[in-house]
Protein backbone atom coordinates (compact mmCIF):
# COMPACT_ATOMS: atom_id res chain seq x y z
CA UNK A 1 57.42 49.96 -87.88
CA UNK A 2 57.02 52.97 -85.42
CA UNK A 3 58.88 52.01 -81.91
CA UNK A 4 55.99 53.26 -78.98
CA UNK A 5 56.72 55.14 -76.40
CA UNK A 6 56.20 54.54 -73.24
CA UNK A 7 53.29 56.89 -72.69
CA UNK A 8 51.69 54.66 -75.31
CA UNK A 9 52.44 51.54 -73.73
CA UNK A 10 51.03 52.73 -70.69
CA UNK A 11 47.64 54.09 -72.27
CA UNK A 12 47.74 50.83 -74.15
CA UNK A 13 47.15 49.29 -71.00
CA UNK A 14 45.27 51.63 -69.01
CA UNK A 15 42.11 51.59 -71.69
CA UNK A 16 41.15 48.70 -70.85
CA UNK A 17 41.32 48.43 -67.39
CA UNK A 18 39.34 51.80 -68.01
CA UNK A 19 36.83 50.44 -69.76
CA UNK A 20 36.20 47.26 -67.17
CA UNK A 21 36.00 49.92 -64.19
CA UNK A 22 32.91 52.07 -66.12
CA UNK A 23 31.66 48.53 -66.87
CA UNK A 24 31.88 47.29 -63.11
CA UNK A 25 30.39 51.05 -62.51
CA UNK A 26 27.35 50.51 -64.79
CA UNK A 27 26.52 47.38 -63.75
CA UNK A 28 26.69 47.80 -59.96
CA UNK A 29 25.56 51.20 -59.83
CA UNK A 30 23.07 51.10 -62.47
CA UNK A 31 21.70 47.68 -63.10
CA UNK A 32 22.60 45.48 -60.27
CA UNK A 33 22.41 46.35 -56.98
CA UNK A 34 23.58 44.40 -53.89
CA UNK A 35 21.49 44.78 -50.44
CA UNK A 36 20.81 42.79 -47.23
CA UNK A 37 18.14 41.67 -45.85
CA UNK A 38 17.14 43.50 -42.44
CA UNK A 39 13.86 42.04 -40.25
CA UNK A 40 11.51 39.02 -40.84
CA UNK A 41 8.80 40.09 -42.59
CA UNK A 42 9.89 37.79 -46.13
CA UNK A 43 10.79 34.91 -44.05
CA UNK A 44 10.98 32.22 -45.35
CA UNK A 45 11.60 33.47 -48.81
CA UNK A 46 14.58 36.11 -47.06
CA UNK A 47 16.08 35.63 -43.74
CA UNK A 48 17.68 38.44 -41.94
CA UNK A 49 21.48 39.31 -43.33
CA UNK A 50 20.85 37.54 -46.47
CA UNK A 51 22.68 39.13 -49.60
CA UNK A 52 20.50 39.84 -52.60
CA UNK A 53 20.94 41.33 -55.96
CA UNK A 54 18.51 44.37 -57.28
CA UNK A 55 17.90 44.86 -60.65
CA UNK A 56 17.27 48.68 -61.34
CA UNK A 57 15.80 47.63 -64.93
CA UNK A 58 12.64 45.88 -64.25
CA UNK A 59 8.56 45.15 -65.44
CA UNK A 60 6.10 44.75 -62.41
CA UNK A 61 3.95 41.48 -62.24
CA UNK A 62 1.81 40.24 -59.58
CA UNK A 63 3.97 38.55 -56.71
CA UNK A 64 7.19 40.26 -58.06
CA UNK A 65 9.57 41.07 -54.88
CA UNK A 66 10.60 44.21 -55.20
CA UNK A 67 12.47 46.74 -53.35
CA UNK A 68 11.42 50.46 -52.63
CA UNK A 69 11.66 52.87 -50.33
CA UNK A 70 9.44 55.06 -48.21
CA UNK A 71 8.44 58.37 -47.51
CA UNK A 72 11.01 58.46 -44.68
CA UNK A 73 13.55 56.60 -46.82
CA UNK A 74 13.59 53.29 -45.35
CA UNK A 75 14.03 50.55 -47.77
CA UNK A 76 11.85 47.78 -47.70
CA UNK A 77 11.62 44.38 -49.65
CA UNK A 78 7.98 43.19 -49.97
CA UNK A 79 5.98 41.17 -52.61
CA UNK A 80 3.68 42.74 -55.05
CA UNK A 81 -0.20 41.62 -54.53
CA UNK A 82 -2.05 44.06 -56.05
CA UNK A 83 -1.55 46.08 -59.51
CA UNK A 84 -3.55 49.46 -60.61
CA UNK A 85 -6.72 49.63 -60.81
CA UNK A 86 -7.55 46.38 -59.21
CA UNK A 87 -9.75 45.64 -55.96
CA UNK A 88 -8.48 43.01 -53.60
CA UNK A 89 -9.75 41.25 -50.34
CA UNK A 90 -8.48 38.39 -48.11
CA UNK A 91 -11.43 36.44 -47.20
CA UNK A 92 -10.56 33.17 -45.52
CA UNK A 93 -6.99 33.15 -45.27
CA UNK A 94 -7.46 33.50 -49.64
CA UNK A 95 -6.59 36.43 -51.37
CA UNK A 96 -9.29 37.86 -54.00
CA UNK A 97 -8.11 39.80 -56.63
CA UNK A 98 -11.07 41.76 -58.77
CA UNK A 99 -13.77 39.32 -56.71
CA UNK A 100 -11.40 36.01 -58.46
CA UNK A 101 -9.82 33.74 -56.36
CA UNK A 102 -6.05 34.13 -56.74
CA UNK A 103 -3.16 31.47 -55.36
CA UNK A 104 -0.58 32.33 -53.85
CA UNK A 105 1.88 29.37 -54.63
CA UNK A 106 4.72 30.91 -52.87
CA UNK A 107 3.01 30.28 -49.69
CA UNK A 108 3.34 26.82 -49.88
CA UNK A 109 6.42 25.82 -48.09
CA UNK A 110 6.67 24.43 -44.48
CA UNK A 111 7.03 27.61 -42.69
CA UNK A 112 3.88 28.41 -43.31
CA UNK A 113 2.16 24.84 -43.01
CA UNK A 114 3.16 24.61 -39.37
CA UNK A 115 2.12 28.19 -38.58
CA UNK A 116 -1.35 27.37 -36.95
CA UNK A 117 -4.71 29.47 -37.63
CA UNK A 118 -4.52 32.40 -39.70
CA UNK A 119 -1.65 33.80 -42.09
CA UNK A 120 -3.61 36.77 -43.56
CA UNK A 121 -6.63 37.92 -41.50
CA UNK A 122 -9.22 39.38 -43.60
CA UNK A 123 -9.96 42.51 -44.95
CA UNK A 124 -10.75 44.55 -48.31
CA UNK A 125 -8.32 47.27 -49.84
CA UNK A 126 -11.68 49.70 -48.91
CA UNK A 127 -11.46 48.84 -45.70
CA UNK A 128 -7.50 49.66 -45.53
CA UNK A 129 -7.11 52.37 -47.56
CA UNK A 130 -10.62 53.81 -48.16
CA UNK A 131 -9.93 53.34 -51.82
CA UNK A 132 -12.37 51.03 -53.86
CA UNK A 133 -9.04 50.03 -56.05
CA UNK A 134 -5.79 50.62 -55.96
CA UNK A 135 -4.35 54.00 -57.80
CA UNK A 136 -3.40 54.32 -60.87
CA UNK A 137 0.97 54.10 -61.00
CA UNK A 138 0.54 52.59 -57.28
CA UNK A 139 1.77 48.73 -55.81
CA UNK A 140 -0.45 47.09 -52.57
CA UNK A 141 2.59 44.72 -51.27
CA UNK A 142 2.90 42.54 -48.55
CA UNK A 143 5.14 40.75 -46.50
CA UNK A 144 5.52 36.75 -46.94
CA UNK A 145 5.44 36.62 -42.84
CA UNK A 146 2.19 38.04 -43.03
CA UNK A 147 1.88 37.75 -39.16
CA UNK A 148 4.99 40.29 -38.75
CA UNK A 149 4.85 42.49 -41.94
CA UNK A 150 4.79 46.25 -42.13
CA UNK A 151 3.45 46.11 -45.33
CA UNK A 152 0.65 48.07 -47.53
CA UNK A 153 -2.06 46.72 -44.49
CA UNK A 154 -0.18 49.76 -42.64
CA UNK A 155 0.66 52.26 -44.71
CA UNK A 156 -1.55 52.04 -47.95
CA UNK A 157 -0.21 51.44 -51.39
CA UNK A 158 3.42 52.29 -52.77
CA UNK A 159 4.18 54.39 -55.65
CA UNK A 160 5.44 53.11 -58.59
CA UNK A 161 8.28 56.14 -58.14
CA UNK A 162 9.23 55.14 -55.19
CA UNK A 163 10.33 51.47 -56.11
CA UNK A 164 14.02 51.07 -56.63
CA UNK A 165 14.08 47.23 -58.73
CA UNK A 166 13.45 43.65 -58.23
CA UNK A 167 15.06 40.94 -56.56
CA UNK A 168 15.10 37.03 -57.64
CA UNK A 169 18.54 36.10 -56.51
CA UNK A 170 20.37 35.16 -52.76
CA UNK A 171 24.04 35.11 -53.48
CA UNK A 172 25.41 35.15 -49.68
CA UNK A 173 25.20 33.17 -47.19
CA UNK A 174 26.49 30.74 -49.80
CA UNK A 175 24.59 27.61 -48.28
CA UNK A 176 21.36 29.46 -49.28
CA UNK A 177 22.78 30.75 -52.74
CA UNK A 178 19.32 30.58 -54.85
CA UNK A 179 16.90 32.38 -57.41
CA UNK A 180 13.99 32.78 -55.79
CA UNK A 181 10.43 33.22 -56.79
């Protein structure tokens, strides 16, 4: 049996702690990504200085939360409403996607029962936008606090380039550790 050295020892042992810090790399830098939470506008699904994790490697559904930034590079977390190609309206507090009434389940919770009135005032993406739908490779997102949202209302739809991942999960504060939807 050969007798090791002890540069062989050592790059025995270096390898793998190698090999966890490209890991830790990849996943963090590349997959996962953590953020906070800065404003109101997601309330109550986010509240300001909450932790969340972004995944980079994503497929875009209707009422995905999703992360992106701007064309002055501030990042924003909003909620997908509207996908390419569709029309969409708010007509009595009810959002209309394609002239179909659409739920928005995530807007049941207690924040939003006691708000009185309106949550989302009416309007059609036309009326925003000018646009009959929205473009091909382009998001219309909004804010869960509709009432204090800078959202697509404001500046039109979001590119599909300029969206950085999703987010499900709070990790921090711990109290309000939770996937969300």
């Amino acid at each position: 049996m050969e007798k090791k050295t002890w540069k062989s020892h050592l790059w025995d042992w270096f390898k793998p702690f190698l090999f966890a810090v490209v890991l830790t790399i990849f996943f963090r830098d590349l997959i996962f990504l953590p953020m906070t939470i800065e404003g109101s506008s997601m309330i109550p699904t986010f509240q300001q200085n909450d932790e969340i994790i972004v995944r980079t490697v994503y497929h875009i559904n209707r009422f995905d939360l999703i992360v992106f930034k701007d064309d002055s590079d501030r990042i924003f977390v909003k909620r997908i409403i509207g996908l390419p190609n569709e029309t969409l309206s708010y007509k009595n507090d009810q959002l209309y996607v394609n002239d179909v009434l659409t739920k928005e389940p995530f807007l049941a919770n207690s924040f939003v029962d006691k708000a009185s009135g309106t949550w989302t005032s009416d309007f059609t993406l036309e009326e925003i936008t000018g646009q009959i739908t929205i473009p091909e490779d382009e998001y219309f997102v909004l804010g869960d606090n509709r009432r204090s949202s800078n959202d697509s209302r404001y500046f039109g739809s979001i590119s599909a380039t300029d969206i950085i991942g999703e987010t499900r999960m709070i990790y921090y504060p711990f109290k309000r550790l939770s996937i969300v939807q």
